[in-house]
C-alpha atoms as a PDB file:
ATOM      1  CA  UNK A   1      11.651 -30.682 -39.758  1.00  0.00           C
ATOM      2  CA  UNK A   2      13.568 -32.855 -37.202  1.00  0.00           C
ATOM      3  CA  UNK A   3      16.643 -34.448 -37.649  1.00  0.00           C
ATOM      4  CA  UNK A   4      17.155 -38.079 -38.018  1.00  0.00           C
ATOM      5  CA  UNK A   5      19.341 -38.028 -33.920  1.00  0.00           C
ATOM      6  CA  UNK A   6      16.515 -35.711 -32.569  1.00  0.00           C
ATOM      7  CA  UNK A   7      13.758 -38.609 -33.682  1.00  0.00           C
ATOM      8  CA  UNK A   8      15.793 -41.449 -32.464  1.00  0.00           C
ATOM      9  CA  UNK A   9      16.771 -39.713 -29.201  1.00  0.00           C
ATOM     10  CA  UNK A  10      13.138 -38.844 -28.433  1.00  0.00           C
ATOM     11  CA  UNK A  11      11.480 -42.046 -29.556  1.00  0.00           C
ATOM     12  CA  UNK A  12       9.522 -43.865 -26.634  1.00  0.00           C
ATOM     13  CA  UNK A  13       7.054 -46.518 -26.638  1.00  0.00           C
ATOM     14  CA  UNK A  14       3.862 -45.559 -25.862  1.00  0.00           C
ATOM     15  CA  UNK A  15       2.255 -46.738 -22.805  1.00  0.00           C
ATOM     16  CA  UNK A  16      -1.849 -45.816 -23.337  1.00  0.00           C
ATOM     17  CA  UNK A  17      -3.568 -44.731 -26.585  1.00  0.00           C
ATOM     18  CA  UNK A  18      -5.681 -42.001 -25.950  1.00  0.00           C
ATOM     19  CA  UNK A  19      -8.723 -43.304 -28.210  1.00  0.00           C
ATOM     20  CA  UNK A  20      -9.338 -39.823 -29.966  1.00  0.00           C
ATOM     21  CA  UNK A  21      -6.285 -38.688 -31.951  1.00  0.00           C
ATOM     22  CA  UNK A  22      -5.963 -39.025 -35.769  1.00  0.00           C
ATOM     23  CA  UNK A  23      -3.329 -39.002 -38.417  1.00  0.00           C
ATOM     24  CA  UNK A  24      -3.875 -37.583 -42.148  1.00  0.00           C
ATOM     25  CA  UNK A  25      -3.791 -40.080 -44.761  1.00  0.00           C
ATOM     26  CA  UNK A  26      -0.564 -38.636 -46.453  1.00  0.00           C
ATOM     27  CA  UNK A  27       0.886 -39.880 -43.091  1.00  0.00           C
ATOM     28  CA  UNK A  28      -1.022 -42.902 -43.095  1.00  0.00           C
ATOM     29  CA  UNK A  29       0.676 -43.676 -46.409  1.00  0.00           C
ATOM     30  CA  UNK A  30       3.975 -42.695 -45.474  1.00  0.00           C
ATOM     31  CA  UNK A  31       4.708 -44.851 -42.937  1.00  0.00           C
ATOM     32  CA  UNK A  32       3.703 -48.030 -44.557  1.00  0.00           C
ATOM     33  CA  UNK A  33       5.672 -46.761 -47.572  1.00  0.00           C
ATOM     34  CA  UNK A  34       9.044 -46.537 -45.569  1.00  0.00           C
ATOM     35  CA  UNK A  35       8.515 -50.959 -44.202  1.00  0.00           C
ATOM     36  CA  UNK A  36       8.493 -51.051 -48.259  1.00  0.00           C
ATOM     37  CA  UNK A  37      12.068 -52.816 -48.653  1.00  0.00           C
ATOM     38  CA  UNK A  38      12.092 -51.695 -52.252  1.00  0.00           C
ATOM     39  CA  UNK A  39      14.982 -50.896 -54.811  1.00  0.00           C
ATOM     40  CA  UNK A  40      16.453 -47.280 -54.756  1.00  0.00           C
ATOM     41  CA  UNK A  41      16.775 -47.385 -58.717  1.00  0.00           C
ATOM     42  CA  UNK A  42      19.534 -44.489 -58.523  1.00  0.00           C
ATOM     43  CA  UNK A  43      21.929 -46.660 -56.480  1.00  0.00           C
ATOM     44  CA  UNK A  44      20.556 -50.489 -57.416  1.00  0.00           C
ATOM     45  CA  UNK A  45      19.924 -51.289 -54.068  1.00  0.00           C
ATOM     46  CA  UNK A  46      17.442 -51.279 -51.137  1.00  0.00           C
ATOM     47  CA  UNK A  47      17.033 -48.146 -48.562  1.00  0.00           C
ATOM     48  CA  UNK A  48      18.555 -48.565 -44.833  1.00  0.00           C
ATOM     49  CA  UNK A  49      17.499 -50.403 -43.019  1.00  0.00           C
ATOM     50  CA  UNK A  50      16.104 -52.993 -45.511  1.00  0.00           C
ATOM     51  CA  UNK A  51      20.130 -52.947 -47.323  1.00  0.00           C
ATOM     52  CA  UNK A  52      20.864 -55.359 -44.171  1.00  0.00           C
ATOM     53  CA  UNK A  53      18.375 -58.271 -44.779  1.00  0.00           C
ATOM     54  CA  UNK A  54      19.511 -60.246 -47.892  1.00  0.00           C
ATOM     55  CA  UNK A  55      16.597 -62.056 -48.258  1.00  0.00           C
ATOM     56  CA  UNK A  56      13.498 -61.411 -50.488  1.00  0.00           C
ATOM     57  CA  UNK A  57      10.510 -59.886 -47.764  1.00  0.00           C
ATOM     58  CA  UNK A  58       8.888 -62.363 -46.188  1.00  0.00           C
ATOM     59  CA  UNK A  59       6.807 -60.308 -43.487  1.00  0.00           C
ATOM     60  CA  UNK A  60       3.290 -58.303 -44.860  1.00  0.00           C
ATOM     61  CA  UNK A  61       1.097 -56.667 -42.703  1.00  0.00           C
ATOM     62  CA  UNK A  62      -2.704 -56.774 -41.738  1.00  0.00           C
ATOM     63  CA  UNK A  63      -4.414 -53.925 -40.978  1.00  0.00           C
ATOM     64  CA  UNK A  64      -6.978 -52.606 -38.202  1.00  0.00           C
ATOM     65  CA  UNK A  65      -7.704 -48.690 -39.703  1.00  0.00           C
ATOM     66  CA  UNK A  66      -9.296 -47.224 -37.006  1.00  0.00           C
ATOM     67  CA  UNK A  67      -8.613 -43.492 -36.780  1.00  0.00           C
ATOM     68  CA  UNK A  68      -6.760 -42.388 -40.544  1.00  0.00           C
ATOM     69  CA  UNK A  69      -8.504 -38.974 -41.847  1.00  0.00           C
ATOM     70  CA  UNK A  70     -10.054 -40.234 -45.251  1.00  0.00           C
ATOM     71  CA  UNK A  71      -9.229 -43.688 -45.381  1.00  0.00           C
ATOM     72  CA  UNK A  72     -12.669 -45.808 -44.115  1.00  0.00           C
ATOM     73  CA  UNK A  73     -11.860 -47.995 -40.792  1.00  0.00           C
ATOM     74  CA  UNK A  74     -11.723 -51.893 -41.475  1.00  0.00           C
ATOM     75  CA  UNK A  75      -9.652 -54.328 -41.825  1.00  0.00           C
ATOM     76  CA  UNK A  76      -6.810 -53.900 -44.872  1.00  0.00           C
ATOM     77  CA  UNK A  77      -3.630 -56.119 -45.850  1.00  0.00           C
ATOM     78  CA  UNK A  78      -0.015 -54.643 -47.417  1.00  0.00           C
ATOM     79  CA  UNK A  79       2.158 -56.753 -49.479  1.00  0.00           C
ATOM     80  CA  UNK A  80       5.451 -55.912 -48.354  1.00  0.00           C
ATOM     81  CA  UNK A  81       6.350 -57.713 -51.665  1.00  0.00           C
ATOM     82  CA  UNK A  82       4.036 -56.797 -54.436  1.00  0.00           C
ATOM     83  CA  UNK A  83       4.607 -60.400 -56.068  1.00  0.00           C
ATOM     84  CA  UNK A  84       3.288 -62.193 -53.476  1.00  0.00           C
ATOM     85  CA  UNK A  85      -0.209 -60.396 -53.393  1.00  0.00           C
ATOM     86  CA  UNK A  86      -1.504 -63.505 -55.496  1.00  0.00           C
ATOM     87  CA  UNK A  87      -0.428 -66.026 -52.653  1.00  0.00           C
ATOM     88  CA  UNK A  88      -1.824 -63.672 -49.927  1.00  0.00           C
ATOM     89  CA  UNK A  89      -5.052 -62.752 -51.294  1.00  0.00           C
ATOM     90  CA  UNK A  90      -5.534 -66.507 -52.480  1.00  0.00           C
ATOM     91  CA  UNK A  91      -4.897 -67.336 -48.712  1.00  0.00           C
ATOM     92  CA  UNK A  92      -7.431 -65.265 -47.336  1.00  0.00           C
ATOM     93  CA  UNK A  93     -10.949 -64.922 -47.119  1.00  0.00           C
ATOM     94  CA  UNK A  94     -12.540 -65.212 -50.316  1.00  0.00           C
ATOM     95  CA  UNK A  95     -15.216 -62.572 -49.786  1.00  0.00           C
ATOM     96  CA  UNK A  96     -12.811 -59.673 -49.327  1.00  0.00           C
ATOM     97  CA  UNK A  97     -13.148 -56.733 -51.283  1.00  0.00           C
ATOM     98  CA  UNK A  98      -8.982 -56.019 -52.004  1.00  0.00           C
ATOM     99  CA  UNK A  99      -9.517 -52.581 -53.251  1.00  0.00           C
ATOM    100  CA  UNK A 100      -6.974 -49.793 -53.471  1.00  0.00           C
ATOM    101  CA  UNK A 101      -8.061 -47.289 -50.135  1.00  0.00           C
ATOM    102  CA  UNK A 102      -8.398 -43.316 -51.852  1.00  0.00           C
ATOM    103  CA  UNK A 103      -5.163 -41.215 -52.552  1.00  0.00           C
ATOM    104  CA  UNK A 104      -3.400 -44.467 -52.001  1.00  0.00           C
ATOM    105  CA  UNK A 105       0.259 -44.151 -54.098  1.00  0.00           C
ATOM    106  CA  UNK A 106       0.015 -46.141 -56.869  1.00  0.00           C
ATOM    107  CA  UNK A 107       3.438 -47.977 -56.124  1.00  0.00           C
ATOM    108  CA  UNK A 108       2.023 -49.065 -52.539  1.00  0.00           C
ATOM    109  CA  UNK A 109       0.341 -52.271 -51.896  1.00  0.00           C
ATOM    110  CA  UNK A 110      -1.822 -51.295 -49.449  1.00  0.00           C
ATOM    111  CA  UNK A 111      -5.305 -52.933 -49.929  1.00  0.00           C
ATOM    112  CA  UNK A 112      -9.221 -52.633 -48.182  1.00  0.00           C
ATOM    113  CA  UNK A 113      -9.903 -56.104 -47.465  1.00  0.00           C
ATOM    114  CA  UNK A 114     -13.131 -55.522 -45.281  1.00  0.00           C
ATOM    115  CA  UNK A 115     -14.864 -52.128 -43.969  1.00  0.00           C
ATOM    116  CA  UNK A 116     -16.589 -51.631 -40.651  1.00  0.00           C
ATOM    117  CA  UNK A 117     -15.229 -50.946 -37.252  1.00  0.00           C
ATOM    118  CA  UNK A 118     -12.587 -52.914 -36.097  1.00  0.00           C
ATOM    119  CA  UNK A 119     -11.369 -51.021 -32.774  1.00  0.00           C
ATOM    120  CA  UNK A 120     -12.967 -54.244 -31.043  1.00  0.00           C
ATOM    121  CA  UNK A 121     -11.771 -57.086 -32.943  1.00  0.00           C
ATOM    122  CA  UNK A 122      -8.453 -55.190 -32.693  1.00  0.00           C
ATOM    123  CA  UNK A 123      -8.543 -55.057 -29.000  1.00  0.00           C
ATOM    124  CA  UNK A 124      -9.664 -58.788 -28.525  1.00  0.00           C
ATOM    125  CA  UNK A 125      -7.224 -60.529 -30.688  1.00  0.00           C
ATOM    126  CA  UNK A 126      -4.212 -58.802 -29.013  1.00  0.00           C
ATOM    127  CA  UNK A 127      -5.150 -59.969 -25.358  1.00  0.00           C
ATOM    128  CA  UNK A 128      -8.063 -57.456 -25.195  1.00  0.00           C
ATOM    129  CA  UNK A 129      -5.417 -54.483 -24.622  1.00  0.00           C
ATOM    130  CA  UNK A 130      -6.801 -51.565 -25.403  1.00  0.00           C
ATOM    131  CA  UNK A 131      -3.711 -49.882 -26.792  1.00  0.00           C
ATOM    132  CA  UNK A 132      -4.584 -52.282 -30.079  1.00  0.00           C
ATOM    133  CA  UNK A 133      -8.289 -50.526 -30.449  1.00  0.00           C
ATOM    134  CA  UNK A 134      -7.630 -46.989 -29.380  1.00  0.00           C
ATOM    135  CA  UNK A 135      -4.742 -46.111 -31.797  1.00  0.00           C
ATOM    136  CA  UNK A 136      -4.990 -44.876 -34.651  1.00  0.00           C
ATOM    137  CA  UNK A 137      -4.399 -47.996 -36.313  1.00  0.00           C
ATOM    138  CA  UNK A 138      -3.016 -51.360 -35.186  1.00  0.00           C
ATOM    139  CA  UNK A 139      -1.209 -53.884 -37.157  1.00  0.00           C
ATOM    140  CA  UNK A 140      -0.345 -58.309 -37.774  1.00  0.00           C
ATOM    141  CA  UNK A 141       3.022 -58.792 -39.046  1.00  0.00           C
ATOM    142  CA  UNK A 142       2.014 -62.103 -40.845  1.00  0.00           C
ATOM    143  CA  UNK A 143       5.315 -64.144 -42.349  1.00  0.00           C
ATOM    144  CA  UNK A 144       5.094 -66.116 -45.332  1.00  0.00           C
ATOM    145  CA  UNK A 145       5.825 -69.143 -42.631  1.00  0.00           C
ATOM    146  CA  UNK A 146       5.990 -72.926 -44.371  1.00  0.00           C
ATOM    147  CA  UNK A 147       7.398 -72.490 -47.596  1.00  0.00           C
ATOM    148  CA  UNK A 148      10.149 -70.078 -45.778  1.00  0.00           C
ATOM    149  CA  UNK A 149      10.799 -72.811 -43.503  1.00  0.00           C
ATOM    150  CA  UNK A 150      10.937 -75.451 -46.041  1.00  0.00           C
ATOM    151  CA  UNK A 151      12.886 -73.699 -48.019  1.00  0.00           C
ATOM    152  CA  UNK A 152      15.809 -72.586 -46.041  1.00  0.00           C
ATOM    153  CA  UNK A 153      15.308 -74.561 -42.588  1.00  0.00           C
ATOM    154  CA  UNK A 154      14.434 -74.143 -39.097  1.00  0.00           C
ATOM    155  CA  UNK A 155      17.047 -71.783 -37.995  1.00  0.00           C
ATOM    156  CA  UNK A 156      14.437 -69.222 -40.861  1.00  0.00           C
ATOM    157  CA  UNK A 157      12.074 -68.757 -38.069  1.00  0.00           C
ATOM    158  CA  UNK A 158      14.593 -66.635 -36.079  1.00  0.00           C
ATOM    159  CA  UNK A 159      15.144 -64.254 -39.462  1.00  0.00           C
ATOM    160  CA  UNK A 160      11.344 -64.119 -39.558  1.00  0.00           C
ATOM    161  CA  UNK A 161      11.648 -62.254 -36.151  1.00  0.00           C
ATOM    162  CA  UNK A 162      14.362 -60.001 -37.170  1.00  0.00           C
ATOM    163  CA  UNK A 163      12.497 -59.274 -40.393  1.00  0.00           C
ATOM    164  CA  UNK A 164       9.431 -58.033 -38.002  1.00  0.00           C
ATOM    165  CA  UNK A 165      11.713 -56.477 -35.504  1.00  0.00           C
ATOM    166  CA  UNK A 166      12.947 -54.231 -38.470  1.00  0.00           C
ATOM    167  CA  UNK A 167       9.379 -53.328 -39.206  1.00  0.00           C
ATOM    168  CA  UNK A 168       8.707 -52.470 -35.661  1.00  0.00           C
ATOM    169  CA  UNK A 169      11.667 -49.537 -35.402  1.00  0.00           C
ATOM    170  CA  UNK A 170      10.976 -48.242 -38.672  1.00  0.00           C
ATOM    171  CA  UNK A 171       7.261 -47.820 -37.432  1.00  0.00           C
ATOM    172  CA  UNK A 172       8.760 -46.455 -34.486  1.00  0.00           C
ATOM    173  CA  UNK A 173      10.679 -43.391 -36.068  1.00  0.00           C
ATOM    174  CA  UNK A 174       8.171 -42.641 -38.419  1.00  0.00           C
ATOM    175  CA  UNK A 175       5.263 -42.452 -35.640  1.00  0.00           C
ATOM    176  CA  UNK A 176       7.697 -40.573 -33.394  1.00  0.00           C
ATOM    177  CA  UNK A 177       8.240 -38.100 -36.588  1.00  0.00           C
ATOM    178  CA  UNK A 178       4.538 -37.409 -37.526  1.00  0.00           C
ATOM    179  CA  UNK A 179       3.626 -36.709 -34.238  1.00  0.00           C
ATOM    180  CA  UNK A 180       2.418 -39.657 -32.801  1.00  0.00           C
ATOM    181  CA  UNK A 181       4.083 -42.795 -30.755  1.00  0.00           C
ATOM    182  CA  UNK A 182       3.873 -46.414 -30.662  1.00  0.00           C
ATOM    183  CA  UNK A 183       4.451 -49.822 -29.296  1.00  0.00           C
ATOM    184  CA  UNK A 184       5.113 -53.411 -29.938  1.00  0.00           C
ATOM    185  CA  UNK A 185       2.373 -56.051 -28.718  1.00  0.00           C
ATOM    186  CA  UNK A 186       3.584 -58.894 -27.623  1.00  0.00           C
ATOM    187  CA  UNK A 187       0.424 -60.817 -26.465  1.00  0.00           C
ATOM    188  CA  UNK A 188      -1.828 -61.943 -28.924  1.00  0.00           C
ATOM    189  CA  UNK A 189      -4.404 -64.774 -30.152  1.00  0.00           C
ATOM    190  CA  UNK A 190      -2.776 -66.492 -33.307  1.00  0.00           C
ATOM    191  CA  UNK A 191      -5.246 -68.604 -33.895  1.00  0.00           C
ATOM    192  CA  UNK A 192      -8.071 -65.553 -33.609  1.00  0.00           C
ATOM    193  CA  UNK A 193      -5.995 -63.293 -35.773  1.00  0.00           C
ATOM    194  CA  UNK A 194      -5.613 -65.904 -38.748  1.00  0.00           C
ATOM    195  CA  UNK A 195      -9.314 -66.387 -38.177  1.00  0.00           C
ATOM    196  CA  UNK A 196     -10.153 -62.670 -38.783  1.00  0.00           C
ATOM    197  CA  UNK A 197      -8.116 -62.656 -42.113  1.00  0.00           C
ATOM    198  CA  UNK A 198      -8.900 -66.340 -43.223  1.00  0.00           C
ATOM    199  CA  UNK A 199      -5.644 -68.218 -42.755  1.00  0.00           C
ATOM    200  CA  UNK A 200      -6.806 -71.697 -42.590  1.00  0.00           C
ATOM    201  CA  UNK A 201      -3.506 -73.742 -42.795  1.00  0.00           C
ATOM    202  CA  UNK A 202       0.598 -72.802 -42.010  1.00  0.00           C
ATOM    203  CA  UNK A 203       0.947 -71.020 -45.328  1.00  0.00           C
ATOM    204  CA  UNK A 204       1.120 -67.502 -43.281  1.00  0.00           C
ATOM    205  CA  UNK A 205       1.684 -67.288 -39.153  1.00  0.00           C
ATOM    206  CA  UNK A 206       0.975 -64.014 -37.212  1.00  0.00           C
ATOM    207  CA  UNK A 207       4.607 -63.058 -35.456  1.00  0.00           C
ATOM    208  CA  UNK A 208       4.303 -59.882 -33.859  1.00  0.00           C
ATOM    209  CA  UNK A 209       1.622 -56.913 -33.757  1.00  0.00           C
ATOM    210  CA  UNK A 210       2.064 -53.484 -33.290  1.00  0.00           C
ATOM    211  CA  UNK A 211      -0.129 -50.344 -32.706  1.00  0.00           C
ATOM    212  CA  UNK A 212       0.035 -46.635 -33.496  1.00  0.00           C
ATOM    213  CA  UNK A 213      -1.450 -43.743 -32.053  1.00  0.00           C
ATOM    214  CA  UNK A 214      -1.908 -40.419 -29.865  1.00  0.00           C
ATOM    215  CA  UNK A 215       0.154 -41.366 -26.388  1.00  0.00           C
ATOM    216  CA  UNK A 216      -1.097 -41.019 -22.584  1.00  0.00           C
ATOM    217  CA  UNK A 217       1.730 -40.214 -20.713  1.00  0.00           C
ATOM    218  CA  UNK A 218       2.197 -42.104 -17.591  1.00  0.00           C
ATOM    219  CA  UNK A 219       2.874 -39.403 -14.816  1.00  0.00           C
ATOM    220  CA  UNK A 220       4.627 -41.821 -12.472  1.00  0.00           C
ATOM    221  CA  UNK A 221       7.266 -42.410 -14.779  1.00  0.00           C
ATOM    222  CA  UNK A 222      10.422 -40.109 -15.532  1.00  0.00           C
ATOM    223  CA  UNK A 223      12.219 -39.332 -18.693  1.00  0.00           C
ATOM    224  CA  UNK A 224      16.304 -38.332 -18.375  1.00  0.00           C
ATOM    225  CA  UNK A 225      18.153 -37.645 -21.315  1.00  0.00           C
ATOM    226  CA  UNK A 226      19.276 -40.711 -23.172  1.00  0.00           C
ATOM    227  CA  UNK A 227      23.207 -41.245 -22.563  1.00  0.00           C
ATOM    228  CA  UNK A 228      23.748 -37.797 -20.983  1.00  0.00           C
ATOM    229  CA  UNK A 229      26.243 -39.405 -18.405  1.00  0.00           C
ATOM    230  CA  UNK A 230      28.110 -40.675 -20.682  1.00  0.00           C
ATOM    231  CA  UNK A 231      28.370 -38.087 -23.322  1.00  0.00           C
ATOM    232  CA  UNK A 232      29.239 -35.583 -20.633  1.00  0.00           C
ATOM    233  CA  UNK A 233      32.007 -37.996 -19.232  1.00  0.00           C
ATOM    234  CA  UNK A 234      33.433 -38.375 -23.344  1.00  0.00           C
ATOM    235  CA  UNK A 235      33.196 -34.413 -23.675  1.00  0.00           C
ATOM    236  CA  UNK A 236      35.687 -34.144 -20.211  1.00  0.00           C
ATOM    237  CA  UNK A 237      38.165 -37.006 -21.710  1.00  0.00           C
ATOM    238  CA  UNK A 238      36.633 -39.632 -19.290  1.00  0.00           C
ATOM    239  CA  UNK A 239      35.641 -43.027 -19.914  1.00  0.00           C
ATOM    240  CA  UNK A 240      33.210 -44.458 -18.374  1.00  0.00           C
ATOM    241  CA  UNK A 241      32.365 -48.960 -18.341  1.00  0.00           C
END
């Protein structure tokens, strides 16, 4: 097993999916367990990184499943705060089937909203790159936008960002460890993507999107060791700006 420096040195963003590689549904599960800002009940509060956001979760997640073994492709939706799954499904499409996917932990939220082959749906809403359809599976980080807004201010919107940039690394570290890579994707159709899942008002926004899956490395490009420099320089008593 890797250590937690050896992931977090090695961790890249990937560049191209390579449309064919899988994960296992234990995997599958895993990841979307650890952007689960839940209460460690043996020391009353939540796990790192979630410990540093005070607020109640105000990010979930829809789903494009394109390549998990044993979990159907389609469209699915996780309640990063199980008491919200009333105001989520209720602001969705009314004909979706919210059923738990097989050998899904009982203690995640993680629901089939839709099944069916969503590679290009994926691909179109987020700019028609094809890094969104040729992962394994591609994701909407959709805030909980109005009522957080209304309730604390303007200045929320930024937290809603920082909420969904804490989502992104953890999905970073825990592609990096099961083999796999990923990437943030920053162009997408908002309107399209609450379209797909059935937003029709400001109740929930689309922020940021994200994709997971087997990398193509990029042969023009060259990886150095992260910080070696520098860590050389501390190890000879040398400080470097």
């Amino acid at each position: 097993m890797s250590s937690a420096g050896q992931i977090i040195h090695q961790r890249r963003s990937l560049l191209a999916c390579d449309g064919r590689t899988s994960i296992p549904a234990e995997r599958f599960y895993r990841m979307l367990a650890r952007v689960m800002p839940r209460v460690e009940l043996d020391v009353a509060r939540r796990p790192m990184p979630w410990d540093a956001i005070p607020w109640e979760p105000a990010i979930h997640c829809g789903l494009f499943v394109h390549r998990v073994e044993g979990i159907e492709p389609g469209l699915y939706a996780l309640a990063r705060d199980p008491r919200k799954l009333q105001l989520l499904s209720k602001s969705m499409h009314a004909h979706f089937a919210w059923e738990a996917p097989p050998g899904c932990p009982d203690d995640l939220p993680l629901f089939v909203l839709e099944r069916g082959d969503a590679r290009s749906l994926a691909t179109q809403v987020s700019c028609r790159q094809e890094i969104a359809g040729e992962g394994a599976f591609s994701l909407g980080m959709l805030a909980e936008y109005q009522a957080s807004l209304v309730a604390h201010g303007p200045s929320f919107y930024r937290r809603l960002f920082w909420e969904a940039g804490a989502i992104g690394q953890v999905l970073y570290l825990e592609a990096e460890a099961s083999g796999v890579r990923s990437t943030g994707v920053g162009c997408f159709f908002d309107d399209p993507v609450h379209q797909v899942f059935g937003f029709s008002d400001l109740a929930f926004q689309s922020l940021y999107h994200f994709t997971v899956g087997g990398p193509v490395d990029d042969p023009r490009l060259t990886t150095l060791p992260a910080y070696g420099a520098r860590v050389k320089a501390r190890q000879r008593g040398m400080d470097l700006p």
